[in-house]
PDB file of N, CA and C in Angstrom:
ATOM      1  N   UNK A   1      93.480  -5.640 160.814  1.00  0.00           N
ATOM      2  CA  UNK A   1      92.317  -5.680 161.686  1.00  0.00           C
ATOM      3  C   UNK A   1      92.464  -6.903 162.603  1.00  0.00           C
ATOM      4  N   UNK A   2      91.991  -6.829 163.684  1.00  0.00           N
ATOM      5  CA  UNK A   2      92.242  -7.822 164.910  1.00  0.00           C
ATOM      6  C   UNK A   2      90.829  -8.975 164.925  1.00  0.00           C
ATOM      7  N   UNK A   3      91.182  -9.444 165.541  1.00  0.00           N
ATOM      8  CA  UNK A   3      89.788 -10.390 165.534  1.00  0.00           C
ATOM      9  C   UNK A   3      88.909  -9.884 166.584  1.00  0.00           C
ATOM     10  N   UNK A   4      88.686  -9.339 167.298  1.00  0.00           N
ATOM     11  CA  UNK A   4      87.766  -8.453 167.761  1.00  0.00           C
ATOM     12  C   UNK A   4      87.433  -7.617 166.958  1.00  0.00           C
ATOM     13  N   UNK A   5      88.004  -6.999 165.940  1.00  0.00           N
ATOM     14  CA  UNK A   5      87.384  -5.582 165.401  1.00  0.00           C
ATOM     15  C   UNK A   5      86.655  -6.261 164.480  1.00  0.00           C
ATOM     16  N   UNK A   6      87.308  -7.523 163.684  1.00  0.00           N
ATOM     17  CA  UNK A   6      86.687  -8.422 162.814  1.00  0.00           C
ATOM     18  C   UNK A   6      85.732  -8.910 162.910  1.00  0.00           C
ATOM     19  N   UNK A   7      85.185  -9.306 164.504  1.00  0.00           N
ATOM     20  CA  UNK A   7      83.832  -9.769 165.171  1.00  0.00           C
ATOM     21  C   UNK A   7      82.926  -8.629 165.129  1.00  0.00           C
ATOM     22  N   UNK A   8      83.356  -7.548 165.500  1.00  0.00           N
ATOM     23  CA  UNK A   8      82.531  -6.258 165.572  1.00  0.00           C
ATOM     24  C   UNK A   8      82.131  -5.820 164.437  1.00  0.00           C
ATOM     25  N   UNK A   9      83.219  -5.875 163.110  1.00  0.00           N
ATOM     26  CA  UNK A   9      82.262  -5.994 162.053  1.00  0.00           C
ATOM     27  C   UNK A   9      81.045  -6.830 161.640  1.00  0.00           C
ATOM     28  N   UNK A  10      81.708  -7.319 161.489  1.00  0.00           N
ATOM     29  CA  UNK A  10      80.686  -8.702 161.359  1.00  0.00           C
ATOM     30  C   UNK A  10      79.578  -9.022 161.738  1.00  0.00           C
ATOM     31  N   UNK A  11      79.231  -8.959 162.959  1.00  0.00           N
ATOM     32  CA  UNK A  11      77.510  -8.077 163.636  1.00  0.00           C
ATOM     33  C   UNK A  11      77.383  -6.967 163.735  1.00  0.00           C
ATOM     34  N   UNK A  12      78.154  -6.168 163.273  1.00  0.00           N
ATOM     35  CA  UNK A  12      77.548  -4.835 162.613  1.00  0.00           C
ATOM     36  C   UNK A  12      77.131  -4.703 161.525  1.00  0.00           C
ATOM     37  N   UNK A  13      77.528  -5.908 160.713  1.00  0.00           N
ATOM     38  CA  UNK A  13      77.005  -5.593 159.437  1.00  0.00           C
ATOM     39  C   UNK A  13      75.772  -6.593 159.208  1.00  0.00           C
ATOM     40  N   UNK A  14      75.768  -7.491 160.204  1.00  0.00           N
ATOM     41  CA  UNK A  14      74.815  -8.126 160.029  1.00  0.00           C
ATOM     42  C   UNK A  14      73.443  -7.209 160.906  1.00  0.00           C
ATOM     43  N   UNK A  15      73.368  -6.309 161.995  1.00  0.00           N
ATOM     44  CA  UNK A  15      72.721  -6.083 162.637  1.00  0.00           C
ATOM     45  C   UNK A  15      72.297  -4.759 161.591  1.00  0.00           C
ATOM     46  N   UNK A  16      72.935  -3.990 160.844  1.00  0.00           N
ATOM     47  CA  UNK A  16      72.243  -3.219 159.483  1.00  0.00           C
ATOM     48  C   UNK A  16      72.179  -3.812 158.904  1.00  0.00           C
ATOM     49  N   UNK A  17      70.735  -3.775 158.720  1.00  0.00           N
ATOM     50  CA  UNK A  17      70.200  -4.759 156.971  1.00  0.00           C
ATOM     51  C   UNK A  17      69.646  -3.189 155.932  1.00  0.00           C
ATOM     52  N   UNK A  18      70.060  -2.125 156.554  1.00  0.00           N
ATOM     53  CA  UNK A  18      69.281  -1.074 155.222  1.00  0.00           C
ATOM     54  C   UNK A  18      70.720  -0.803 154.550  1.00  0.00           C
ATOM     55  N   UNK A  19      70.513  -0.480 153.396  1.00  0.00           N
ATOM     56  CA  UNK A  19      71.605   0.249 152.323  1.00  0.00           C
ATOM     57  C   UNK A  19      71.511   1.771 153.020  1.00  0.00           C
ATOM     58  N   UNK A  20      72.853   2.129 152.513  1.00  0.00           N
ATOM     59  CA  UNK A  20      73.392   3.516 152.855  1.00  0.00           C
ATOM     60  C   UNK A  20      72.236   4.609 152.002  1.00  0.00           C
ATOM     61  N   UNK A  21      72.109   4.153 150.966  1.00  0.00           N
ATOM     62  CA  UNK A  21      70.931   5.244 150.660  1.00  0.00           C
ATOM     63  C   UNK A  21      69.768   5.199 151.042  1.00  0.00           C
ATOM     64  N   UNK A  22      69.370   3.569 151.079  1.00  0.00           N
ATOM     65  CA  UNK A  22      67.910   3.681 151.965  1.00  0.00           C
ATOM     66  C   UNK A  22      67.969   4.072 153.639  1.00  0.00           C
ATOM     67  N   UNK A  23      68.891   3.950 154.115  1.00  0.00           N
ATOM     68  CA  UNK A  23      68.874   4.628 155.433  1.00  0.00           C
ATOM     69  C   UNK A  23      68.710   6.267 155.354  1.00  0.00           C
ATOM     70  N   UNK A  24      69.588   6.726 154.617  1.00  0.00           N
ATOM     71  CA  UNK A  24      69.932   8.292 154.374  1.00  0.00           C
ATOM     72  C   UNK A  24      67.901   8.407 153.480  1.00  0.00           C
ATOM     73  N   UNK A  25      67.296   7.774 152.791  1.00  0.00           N
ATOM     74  CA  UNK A  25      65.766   8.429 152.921  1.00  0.00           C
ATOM     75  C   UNK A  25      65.121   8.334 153.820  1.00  0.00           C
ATOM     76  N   UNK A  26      65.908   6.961 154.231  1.00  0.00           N
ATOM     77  CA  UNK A  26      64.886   7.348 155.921  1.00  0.00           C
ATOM     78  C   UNK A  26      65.264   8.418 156.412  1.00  0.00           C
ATOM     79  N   UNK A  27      65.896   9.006 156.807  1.00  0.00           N
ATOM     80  CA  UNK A  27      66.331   9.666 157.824  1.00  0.00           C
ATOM     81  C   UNK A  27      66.164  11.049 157.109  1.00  0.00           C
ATOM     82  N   UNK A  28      65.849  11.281 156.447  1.00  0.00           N
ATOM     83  CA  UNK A  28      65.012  12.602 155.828  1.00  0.00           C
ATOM     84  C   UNK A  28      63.548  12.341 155.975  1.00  0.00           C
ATOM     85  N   UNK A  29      63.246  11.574 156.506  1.00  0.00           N
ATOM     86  CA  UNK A  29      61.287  11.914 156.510  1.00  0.00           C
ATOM     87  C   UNK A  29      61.380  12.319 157.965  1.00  0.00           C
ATOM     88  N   UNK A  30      60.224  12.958 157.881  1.00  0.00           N
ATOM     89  CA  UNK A  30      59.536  13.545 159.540  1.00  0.00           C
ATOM     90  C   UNK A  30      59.483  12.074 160.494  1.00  0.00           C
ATOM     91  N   UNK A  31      58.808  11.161 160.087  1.00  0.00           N
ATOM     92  CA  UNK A  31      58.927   9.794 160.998  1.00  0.00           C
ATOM     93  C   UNK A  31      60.000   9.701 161.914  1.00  0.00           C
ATOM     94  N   UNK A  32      61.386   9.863 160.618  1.00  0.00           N
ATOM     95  CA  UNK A  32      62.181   9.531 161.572  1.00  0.00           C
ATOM     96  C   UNK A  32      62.907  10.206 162.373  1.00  0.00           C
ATOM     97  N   UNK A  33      62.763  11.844 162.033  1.00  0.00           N
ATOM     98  CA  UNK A  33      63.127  12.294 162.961  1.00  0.00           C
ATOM     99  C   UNK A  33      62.225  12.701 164.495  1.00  0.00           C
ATOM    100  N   UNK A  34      60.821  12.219 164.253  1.00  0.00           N
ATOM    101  CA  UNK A  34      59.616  12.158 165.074  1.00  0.00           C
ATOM    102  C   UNK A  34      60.004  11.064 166.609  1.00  0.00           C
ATOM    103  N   UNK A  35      60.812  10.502 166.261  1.00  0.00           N
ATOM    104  CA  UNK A  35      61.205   9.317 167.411  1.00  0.00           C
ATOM    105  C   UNK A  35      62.828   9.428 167.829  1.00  0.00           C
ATOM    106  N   UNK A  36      62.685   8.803 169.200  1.00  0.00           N
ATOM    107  CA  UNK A  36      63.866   9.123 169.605  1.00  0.00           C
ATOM    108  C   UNK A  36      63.760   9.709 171.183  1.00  0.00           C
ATOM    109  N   UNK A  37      65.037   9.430 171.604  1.00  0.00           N
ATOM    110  CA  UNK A  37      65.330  10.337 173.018  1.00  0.00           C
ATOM    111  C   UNK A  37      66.159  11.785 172.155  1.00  0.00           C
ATOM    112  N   UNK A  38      65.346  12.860 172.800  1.00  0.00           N
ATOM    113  CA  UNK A  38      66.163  13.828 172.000  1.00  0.00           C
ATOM    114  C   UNK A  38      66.971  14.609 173.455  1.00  0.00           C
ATOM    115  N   UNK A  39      66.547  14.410 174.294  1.00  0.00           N
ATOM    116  CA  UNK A  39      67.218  14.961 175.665  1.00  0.00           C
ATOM    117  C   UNK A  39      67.037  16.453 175.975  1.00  0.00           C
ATOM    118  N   UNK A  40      67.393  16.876 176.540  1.00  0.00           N
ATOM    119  CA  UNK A  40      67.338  18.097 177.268  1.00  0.00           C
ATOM    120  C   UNK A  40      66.665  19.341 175.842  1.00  0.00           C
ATOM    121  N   UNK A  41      67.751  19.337 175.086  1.00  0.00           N
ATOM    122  CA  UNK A  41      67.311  20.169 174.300  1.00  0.00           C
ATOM    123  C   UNK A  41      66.620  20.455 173.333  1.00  0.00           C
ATOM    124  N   UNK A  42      65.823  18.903 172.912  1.00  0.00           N
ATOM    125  CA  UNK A  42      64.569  18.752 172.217  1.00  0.00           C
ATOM    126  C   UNK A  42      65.235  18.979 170.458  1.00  0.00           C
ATOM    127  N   UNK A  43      66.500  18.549 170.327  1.00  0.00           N
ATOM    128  CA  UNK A  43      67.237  18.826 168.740  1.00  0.00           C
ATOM    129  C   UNK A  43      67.245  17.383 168.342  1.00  0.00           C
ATOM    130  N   UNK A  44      67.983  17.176 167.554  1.00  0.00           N
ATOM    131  CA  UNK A  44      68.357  15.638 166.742  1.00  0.00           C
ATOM    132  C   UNK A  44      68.346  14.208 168.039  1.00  0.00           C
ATOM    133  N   UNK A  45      67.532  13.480 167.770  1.00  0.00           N
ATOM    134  CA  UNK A  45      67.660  12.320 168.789  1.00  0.00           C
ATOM    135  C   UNK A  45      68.921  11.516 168.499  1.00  0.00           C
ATOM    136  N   UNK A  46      69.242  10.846 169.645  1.00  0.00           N
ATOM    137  CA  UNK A  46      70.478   9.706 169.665  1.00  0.00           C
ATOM    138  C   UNK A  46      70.135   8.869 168.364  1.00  0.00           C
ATOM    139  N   UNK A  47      69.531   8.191 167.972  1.00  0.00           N
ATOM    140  CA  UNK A  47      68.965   7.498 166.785  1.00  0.00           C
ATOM    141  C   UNK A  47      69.409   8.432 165.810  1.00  0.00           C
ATOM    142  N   UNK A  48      68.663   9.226 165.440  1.00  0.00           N
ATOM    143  CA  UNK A  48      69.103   9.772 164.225  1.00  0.00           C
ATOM    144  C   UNK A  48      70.136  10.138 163.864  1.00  0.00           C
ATOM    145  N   UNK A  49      70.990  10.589 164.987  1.00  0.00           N
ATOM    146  CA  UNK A  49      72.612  11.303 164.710  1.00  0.00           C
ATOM    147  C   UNK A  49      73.116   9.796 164.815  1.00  0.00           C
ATOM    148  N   UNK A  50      73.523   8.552 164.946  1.00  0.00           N
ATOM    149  CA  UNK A  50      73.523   7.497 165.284  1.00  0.00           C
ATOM    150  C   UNK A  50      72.739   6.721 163.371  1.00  0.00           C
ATOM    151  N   UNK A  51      71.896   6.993 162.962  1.00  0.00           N
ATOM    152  CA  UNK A  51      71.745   6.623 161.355  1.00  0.00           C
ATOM    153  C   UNK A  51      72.541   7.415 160.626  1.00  0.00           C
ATOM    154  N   UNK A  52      73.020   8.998 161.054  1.00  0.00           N
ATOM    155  CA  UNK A  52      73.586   9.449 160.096  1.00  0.00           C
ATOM    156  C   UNK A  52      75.177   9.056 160.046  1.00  0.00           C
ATOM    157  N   UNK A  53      75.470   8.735 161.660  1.00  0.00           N
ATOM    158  CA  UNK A  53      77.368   8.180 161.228  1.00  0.00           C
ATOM    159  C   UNK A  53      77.323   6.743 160.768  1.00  0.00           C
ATOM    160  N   UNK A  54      76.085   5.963 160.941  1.00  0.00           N
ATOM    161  CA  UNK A  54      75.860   5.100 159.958  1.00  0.00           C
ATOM    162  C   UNK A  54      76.115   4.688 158.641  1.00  0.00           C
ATOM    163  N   UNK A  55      75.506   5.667 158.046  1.00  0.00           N
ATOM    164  CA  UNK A  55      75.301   6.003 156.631  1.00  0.00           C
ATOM    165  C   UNK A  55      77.043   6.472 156.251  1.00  0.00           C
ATOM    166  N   UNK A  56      78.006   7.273 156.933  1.00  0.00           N
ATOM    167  CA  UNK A  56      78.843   7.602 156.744  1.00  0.00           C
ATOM    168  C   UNK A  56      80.209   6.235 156.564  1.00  0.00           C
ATOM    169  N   UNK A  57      79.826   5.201 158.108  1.00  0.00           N
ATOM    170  CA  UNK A  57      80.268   3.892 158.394  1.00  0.00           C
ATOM    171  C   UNK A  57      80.147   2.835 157.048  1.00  0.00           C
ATOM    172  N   UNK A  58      79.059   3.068 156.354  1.00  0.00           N
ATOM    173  CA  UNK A  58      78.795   1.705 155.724  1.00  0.00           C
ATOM    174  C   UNK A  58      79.809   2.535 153.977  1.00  0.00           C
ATOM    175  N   UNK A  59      79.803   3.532 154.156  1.00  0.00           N
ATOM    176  CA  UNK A  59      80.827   4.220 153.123  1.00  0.00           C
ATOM    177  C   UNK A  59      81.753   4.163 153.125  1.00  0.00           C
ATOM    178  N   UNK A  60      82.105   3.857 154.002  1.00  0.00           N
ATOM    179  CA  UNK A  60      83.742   4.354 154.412  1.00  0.00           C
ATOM    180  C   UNK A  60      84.567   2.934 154.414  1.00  0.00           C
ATOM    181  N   UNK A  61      85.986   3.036 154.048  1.00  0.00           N
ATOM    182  CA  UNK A  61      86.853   2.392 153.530  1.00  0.00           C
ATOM    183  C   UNK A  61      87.013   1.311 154.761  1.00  0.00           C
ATOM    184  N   UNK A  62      86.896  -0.221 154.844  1.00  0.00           N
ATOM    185  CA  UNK A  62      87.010  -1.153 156.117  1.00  0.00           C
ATOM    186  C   UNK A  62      88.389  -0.476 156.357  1.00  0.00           C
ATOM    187  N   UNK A  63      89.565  -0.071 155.720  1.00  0.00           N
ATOM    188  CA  UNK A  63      91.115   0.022 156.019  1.00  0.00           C
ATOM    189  C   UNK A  63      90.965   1.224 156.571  1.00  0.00           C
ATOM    190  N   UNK A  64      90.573   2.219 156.689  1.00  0.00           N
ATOM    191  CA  UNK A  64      90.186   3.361 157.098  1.00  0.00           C
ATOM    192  C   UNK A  64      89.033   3.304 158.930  1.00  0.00           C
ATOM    193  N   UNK A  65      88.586   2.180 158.785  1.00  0.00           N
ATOM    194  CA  UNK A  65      88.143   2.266 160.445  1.00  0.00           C
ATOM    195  C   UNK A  65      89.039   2.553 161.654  1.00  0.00           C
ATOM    196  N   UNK A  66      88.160   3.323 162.356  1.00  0.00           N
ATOM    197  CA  UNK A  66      89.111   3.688 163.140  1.00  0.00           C
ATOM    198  C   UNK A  66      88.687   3.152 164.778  1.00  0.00           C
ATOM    199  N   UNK A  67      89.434   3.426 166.047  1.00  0.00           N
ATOM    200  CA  UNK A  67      88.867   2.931 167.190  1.00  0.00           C
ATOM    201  C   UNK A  67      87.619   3.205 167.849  1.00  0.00           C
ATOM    202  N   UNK A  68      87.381   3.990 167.287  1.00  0.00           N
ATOM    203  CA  UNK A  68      85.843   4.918 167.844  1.00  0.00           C
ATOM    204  C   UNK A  68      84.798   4.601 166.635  1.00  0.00           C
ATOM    205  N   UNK A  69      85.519   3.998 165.277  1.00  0.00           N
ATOM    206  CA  UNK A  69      84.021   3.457 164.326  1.00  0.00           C
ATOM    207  C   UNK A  69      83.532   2.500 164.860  1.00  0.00           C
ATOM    208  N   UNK A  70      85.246   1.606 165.829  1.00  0.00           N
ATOM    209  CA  UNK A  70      84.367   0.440 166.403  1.00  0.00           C
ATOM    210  C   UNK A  70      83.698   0.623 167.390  1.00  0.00           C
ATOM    211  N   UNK A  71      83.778   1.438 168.320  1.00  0.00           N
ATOM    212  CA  UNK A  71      83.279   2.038 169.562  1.00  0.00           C
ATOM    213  C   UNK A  71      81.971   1.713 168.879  1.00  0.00           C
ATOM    214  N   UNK A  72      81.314   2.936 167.798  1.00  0.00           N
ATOM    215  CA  UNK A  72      79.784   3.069 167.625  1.00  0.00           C
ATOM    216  C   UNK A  72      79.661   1.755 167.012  1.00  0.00           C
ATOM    217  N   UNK A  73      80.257   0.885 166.020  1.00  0.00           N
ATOM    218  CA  UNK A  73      79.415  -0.219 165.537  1.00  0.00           C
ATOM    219  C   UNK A  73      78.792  -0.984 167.058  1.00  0.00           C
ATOM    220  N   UNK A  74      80.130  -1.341 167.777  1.00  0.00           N
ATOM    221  CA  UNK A  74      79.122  -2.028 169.177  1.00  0.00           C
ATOM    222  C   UNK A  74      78.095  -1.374 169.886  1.00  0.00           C
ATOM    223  N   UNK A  75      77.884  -0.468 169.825  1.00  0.00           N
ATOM    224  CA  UNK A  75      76.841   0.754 170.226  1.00  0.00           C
ATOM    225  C   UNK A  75      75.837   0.290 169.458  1.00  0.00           C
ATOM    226  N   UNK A  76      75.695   0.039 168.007  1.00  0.00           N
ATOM    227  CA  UNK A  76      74.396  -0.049 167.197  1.00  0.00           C
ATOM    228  C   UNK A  76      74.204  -1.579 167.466  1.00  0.00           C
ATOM    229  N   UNK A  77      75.132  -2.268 167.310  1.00  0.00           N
ATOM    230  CA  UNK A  77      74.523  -3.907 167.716  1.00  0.00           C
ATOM    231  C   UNK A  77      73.861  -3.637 169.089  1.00  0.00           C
ATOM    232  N   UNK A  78      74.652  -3.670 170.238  1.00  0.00           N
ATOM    233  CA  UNK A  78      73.681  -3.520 171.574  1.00  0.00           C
ATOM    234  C   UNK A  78      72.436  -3.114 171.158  1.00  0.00           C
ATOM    235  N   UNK A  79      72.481  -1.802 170.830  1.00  0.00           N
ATOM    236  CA  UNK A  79      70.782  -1.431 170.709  1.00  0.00           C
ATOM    237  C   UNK A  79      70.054  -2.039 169.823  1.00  0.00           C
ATOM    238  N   UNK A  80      70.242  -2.612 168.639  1.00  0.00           N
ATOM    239  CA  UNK A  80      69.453  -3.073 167.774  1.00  0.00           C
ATOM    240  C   UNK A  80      69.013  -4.632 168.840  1.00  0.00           C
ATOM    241  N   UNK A  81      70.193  -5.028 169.115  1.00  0.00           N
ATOM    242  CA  UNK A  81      69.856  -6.579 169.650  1.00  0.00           C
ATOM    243  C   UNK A  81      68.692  -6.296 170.732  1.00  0.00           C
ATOM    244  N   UNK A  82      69.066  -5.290 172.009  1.00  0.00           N
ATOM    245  CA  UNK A  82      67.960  -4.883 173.154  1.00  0.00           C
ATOM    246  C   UNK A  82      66.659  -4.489 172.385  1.00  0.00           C
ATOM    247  N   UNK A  83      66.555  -4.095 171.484  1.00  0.00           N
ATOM    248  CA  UNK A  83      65.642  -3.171 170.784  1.00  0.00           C
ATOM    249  C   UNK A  83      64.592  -4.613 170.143  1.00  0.00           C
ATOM    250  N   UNK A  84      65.410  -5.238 169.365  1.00  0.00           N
ATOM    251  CA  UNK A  84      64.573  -6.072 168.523  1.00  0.00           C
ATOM    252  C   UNK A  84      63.905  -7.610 169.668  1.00  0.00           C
ATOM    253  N   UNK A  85      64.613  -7.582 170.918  1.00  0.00           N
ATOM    254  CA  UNK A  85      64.365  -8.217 171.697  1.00  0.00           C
ATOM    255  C   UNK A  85      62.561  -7.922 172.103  1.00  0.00           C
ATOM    256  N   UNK A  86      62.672  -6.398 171.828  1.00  0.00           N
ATOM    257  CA  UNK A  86      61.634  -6.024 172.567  1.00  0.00           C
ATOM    258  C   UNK A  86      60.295  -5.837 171.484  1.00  0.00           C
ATOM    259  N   UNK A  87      60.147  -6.685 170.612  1.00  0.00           N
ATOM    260  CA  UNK A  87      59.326  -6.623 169.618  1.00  0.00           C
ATOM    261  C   UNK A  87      57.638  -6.456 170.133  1.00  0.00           C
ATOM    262  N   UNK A  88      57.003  -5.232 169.906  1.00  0.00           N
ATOM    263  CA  UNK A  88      55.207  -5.345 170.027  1.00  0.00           C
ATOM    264  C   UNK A  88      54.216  -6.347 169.807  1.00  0.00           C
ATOM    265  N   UNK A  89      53.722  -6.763 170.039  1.00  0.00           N
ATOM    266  CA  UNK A  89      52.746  -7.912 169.423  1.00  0.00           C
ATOM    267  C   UNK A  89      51.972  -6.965 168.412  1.00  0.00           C
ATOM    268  N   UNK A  90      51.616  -7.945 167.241  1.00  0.00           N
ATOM    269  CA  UNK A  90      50.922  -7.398 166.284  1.00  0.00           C
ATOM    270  C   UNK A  90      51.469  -6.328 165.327  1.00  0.00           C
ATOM    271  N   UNK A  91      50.711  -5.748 164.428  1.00  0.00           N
ATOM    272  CA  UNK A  91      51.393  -5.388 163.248  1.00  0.00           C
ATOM    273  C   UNK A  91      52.268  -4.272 164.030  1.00  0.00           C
ATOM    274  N   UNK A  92      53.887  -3.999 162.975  1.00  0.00           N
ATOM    275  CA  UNK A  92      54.891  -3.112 163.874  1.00  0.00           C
ATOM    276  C   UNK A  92      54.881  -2.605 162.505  1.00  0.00           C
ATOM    277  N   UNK A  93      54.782  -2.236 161.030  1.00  0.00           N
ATOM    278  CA  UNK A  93      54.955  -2.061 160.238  1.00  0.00           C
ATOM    279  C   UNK A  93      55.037  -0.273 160.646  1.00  0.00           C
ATOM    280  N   UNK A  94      53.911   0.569 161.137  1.00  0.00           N
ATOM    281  CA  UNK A  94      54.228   1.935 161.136  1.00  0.00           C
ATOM    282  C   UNK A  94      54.270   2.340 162.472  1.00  0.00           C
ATOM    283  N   UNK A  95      54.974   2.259 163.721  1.00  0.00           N
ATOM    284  CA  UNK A  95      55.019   2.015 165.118  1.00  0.00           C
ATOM    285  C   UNK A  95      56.632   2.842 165.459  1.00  0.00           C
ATOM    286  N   UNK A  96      56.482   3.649 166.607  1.00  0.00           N
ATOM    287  CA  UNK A  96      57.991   4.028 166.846  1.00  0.00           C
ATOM    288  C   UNK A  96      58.541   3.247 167.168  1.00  0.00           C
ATOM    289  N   UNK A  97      58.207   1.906 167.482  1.00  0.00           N
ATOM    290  CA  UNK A  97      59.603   1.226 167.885  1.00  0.00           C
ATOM    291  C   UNK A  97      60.372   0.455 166.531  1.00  0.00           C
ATOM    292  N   UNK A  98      59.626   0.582 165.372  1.00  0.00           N
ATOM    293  CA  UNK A  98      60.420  -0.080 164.139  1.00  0.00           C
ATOM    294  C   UNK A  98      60.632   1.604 163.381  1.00  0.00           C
ATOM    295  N   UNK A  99      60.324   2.696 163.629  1.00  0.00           N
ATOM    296  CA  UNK A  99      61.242   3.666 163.106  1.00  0.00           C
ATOM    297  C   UNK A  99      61.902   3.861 163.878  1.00  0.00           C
ATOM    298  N   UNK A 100      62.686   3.351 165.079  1.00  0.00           N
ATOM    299  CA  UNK A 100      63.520   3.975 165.715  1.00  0.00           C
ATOM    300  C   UNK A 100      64.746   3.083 165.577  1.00  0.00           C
ATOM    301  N   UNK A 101      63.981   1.254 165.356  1.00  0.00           N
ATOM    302  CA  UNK A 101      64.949   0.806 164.914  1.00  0.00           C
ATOM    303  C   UNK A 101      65.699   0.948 163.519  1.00  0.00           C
ATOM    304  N   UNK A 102      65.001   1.643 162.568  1.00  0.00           N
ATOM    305  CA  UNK A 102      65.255   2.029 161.276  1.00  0.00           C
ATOM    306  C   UNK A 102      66.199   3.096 161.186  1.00  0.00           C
ATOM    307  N   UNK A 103      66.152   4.189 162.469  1.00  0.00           N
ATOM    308  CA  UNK A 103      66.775   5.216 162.968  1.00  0.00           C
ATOM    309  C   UNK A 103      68.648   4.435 162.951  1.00  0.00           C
ATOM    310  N   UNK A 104      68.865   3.374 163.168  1.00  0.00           N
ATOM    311  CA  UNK A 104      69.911   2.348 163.703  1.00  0.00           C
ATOM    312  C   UNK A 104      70.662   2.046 162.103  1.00  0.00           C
ATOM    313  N   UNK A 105      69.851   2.015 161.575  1.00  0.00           N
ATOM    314  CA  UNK A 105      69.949   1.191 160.427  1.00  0.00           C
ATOM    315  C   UNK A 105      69.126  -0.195 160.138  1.00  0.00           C
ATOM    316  N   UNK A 106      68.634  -0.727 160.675  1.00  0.00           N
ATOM    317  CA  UNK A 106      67.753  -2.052 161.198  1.00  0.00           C
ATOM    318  C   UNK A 106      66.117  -1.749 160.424  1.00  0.00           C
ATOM    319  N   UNK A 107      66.238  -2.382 160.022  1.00  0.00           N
ATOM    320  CA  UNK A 107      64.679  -2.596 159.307  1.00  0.00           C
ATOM    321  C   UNK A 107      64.079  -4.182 160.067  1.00  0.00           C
ATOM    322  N   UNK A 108      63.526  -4.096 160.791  1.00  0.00           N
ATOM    323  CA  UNK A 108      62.659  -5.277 161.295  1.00  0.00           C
ATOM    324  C   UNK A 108      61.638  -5.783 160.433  1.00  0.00           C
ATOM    325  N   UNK A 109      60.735  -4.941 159.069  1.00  0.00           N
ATOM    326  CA  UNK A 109      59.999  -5.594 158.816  1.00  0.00           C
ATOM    327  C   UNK A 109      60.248  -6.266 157.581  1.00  0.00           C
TER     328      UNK A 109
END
């Protein structure tokens, strides 16, 4: 592994703070599939398909990453970092913008 891919881990793993199974219950409730850009065709939002190669990422063997796992880990840092930048005032505990970051893997509260 290079020291870029090594950096990219590294705030990727810091920018998911949920476990692979607590992400994978999130991502079975209605909440979370309730939020999201789902685009044109109104199916699975970017978020959610985005928690589920997640869940697959935080499984999977570091020797086994490949150029495109790193592709999406920098994909989930950007958004979590833009995302958590953009925090609501006042309680965020049940709010789409902390299930969407949960959608990421990211638990803000």
């Amino acid at each position: 592994m290079n020291d870029a891919d090594r950096e990219t881990l590294d705030a990727f793993r810091e920018a998911v703070n949920m476990a692979p199974a607590e992400l994978e219950r999130w991502l079975d409730t209605d909440a979370s599939r309730a939020v999201g850009d789902k685009g044109e065709g109104g199916g699975e939002s970017v978020g959610h398909a985005s928690g589920r190669r997640i869940v697959k990422l935080l499984r999977k063997r570091q020797d086994d990453y490949t150029a495109d796992d790193f592709a999406h880990m920098r994909k989930v840092v950007g958004y979590v970092h833009r995302h958590v930048a953009q925090r609501p005032e006042g309680d965020v505990t049940d709010t789409p913008w902390r299930h969407s970051l949960m959608n990421w893997g990211h638990d803000p509260a």
